[in-house]
N, C-alpha and C. Protein backbone atom coordinates (compact mmCIF):
# COMPACT_ATOMS: atom_id res chain seq x y z
N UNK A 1 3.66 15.50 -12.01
CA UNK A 1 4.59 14.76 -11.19
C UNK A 1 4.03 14.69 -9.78
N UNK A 2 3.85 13.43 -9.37
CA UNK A 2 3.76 13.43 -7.94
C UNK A 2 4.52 14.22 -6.68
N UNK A 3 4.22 13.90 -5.66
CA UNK A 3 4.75 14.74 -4.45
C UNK A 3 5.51 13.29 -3.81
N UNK A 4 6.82 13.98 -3.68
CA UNK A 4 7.60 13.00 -2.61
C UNK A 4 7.76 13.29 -1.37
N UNK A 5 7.14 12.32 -0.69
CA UNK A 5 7.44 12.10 0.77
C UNK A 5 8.89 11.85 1.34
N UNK A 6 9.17 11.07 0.85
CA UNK A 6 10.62 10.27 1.64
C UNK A 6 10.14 8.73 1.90
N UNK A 7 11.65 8.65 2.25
CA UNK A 7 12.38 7.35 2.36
C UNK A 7 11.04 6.69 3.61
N UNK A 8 10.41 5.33 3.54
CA UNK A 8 9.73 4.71 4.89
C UNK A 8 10.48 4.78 5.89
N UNK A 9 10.31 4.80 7.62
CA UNK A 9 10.59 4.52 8.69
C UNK A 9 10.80 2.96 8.70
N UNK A 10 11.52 2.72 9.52
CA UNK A 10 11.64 1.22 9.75
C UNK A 10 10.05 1.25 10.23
N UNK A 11 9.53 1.51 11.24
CA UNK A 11 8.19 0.88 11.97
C UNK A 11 7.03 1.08 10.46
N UNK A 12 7.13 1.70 9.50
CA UNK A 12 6.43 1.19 8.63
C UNK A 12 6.79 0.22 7.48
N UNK A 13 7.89 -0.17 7.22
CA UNK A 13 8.56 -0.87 6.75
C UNK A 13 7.99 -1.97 7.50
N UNK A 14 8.41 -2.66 8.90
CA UNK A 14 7.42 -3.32 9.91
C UNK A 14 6.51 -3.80 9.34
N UNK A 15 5.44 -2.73 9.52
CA UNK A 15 4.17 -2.70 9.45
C UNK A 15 3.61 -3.61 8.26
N UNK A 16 4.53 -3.12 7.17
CA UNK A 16 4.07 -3.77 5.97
C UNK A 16 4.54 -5.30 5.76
N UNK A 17 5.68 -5.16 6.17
CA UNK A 17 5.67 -6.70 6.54
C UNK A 17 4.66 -7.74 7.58
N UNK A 18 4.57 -7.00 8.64
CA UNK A 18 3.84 -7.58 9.76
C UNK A 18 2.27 -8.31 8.56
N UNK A 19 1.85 -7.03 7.97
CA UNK A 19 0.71 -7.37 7.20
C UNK A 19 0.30 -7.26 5.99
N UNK A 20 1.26 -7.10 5.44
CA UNK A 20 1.19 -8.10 3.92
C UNK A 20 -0.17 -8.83 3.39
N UNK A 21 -0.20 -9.66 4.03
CA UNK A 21 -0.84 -11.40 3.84
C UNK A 21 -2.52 -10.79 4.71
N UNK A 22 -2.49 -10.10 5.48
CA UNK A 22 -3.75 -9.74 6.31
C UNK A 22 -4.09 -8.37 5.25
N UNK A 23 -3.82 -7.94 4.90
CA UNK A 23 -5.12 -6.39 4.70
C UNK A 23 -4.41 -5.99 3.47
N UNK A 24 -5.42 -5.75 2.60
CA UNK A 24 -4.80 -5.14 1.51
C UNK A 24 -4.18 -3.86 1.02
N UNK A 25 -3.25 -3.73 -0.34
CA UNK A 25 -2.50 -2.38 -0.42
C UNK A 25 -3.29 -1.25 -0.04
N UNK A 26 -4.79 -1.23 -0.48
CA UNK A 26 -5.55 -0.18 -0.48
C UNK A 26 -5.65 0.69 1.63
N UNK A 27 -5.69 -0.89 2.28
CA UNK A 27 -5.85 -0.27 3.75
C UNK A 27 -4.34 0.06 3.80
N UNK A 28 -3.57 -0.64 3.75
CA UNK A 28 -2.68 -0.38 4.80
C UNK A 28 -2.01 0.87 3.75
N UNK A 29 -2.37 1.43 2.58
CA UNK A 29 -2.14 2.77 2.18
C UNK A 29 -2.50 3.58 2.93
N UNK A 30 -3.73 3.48 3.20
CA UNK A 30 -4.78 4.32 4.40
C UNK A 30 -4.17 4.42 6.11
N UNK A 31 -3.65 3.66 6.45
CA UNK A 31 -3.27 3.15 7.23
C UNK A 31 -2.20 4.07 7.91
N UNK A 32 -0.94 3.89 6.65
CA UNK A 32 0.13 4.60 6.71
C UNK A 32 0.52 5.69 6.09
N UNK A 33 -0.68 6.66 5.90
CA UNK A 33 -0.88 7.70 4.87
C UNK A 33 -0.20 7.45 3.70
N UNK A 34 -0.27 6.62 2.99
CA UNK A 34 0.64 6.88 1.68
C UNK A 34 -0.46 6.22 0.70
N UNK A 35 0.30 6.72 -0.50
CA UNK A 35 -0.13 6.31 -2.06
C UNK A 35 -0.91 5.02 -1.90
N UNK A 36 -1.51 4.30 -3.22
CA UNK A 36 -1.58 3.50 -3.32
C UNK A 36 -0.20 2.65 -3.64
N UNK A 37 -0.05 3.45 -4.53
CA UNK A 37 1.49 3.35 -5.83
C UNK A 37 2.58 2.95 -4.64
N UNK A 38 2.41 3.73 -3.67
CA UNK A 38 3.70 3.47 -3.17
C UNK A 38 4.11 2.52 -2.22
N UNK A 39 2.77 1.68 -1.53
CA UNK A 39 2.96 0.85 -1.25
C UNK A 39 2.75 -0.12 -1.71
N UNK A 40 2.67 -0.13 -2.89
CA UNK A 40 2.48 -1.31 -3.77
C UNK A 40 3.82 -1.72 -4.16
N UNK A 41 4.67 -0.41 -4.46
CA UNK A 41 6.54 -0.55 -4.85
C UNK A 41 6.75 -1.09 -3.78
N UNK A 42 6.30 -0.46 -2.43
CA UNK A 42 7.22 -0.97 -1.36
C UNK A 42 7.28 -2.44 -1.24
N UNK A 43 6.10 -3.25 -1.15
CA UNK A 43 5.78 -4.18 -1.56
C UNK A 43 6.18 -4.90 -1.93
N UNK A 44 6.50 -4.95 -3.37
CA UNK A 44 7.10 -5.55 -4.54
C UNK A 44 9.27 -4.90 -3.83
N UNK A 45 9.39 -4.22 -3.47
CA UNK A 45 10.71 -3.97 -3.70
C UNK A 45 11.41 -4.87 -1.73
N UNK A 46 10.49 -5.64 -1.07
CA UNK A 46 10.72 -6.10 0.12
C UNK A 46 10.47 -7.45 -0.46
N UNK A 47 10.07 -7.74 -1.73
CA UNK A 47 9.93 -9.49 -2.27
C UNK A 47 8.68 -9.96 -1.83
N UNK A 48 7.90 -9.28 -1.51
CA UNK A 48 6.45 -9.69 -0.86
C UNK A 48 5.17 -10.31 -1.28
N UNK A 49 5.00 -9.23 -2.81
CA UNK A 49 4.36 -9.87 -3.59
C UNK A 49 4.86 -9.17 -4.86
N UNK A 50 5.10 -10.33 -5.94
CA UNK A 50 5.21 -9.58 -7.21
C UNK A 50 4.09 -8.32 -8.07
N UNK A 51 3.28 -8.55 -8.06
CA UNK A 51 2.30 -7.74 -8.46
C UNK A 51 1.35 -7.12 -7.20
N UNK A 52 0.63 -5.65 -6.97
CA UNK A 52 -0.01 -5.30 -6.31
C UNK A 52 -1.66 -6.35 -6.15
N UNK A 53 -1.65 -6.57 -5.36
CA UNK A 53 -3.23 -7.24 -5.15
C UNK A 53 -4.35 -5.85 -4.55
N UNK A 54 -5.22 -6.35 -4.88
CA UNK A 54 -6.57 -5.40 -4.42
C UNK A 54 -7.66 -6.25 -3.54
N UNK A 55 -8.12 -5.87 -2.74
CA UNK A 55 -9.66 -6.41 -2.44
C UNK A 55 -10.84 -6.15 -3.20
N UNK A 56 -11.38 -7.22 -3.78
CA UNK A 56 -12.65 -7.41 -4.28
C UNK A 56 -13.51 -6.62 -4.09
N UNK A 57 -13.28 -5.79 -3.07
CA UNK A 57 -14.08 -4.68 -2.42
C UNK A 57 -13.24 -3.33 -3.18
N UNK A 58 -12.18 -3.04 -3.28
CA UNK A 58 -11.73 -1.85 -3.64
C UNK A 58 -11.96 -1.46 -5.01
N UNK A 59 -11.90 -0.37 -5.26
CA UNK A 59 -12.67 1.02 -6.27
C UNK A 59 -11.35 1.60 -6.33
N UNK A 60 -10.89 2.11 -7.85
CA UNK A 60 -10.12 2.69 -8.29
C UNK A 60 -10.80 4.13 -8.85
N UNK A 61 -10.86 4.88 -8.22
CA UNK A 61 -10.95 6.00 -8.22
C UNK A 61 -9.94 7.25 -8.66
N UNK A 62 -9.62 7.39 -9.98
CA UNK A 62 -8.69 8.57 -10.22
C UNK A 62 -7.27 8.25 -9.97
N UNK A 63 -6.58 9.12 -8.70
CA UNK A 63 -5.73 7.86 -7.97
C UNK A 63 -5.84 7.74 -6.73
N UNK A 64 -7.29 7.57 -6.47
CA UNK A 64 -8.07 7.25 -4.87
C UNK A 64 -9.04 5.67 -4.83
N UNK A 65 -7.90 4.86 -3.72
CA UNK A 65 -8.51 4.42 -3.94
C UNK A 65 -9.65 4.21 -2.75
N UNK A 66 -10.73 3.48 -3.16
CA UNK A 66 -12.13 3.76 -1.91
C UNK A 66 -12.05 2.32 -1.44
N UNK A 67 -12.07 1.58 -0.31
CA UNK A 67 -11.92 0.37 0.42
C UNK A 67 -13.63 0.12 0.48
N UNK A 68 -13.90 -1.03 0.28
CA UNK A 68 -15.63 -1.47 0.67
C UNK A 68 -15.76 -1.48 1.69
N UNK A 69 -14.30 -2.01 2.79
CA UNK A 69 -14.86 -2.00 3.89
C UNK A 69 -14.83 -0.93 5.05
């Protein structure tokens, strides 16, 4: 079983809206210390995008993921 953090802050809630459409789940996971997983729900549960997208560049690693850039 994973480890729960908690509920997002509004300013990352924000965040993920602000950039959505600019940088993919993998950064802005990195970004905002969290999962991949979980900002991919967040994602999907703000109507953003139905399915998680990746960059062409990203590596699924275990459940790490590695950014190309």
């Amino acid at each position: 079983m994973g480890v729960v953090r908690g509920t997002y802050r509004d300013s990352e809630v924000q965040f993920i809206i602000n950039n959505h459409d600019k940088m993919s789940i993998a950064e802005m996971a990195k970004k905002l210390n969290r999962t991949y997983m979980s900002v991919a729900h967040k994602r999907r549960e703000l109507g953003l995008s139905p399915e998680p997208t990746r960059s062409k560049d990203d590596k699924i690693l275990g459940r790490i993921i590695v950014t190309g850039k």
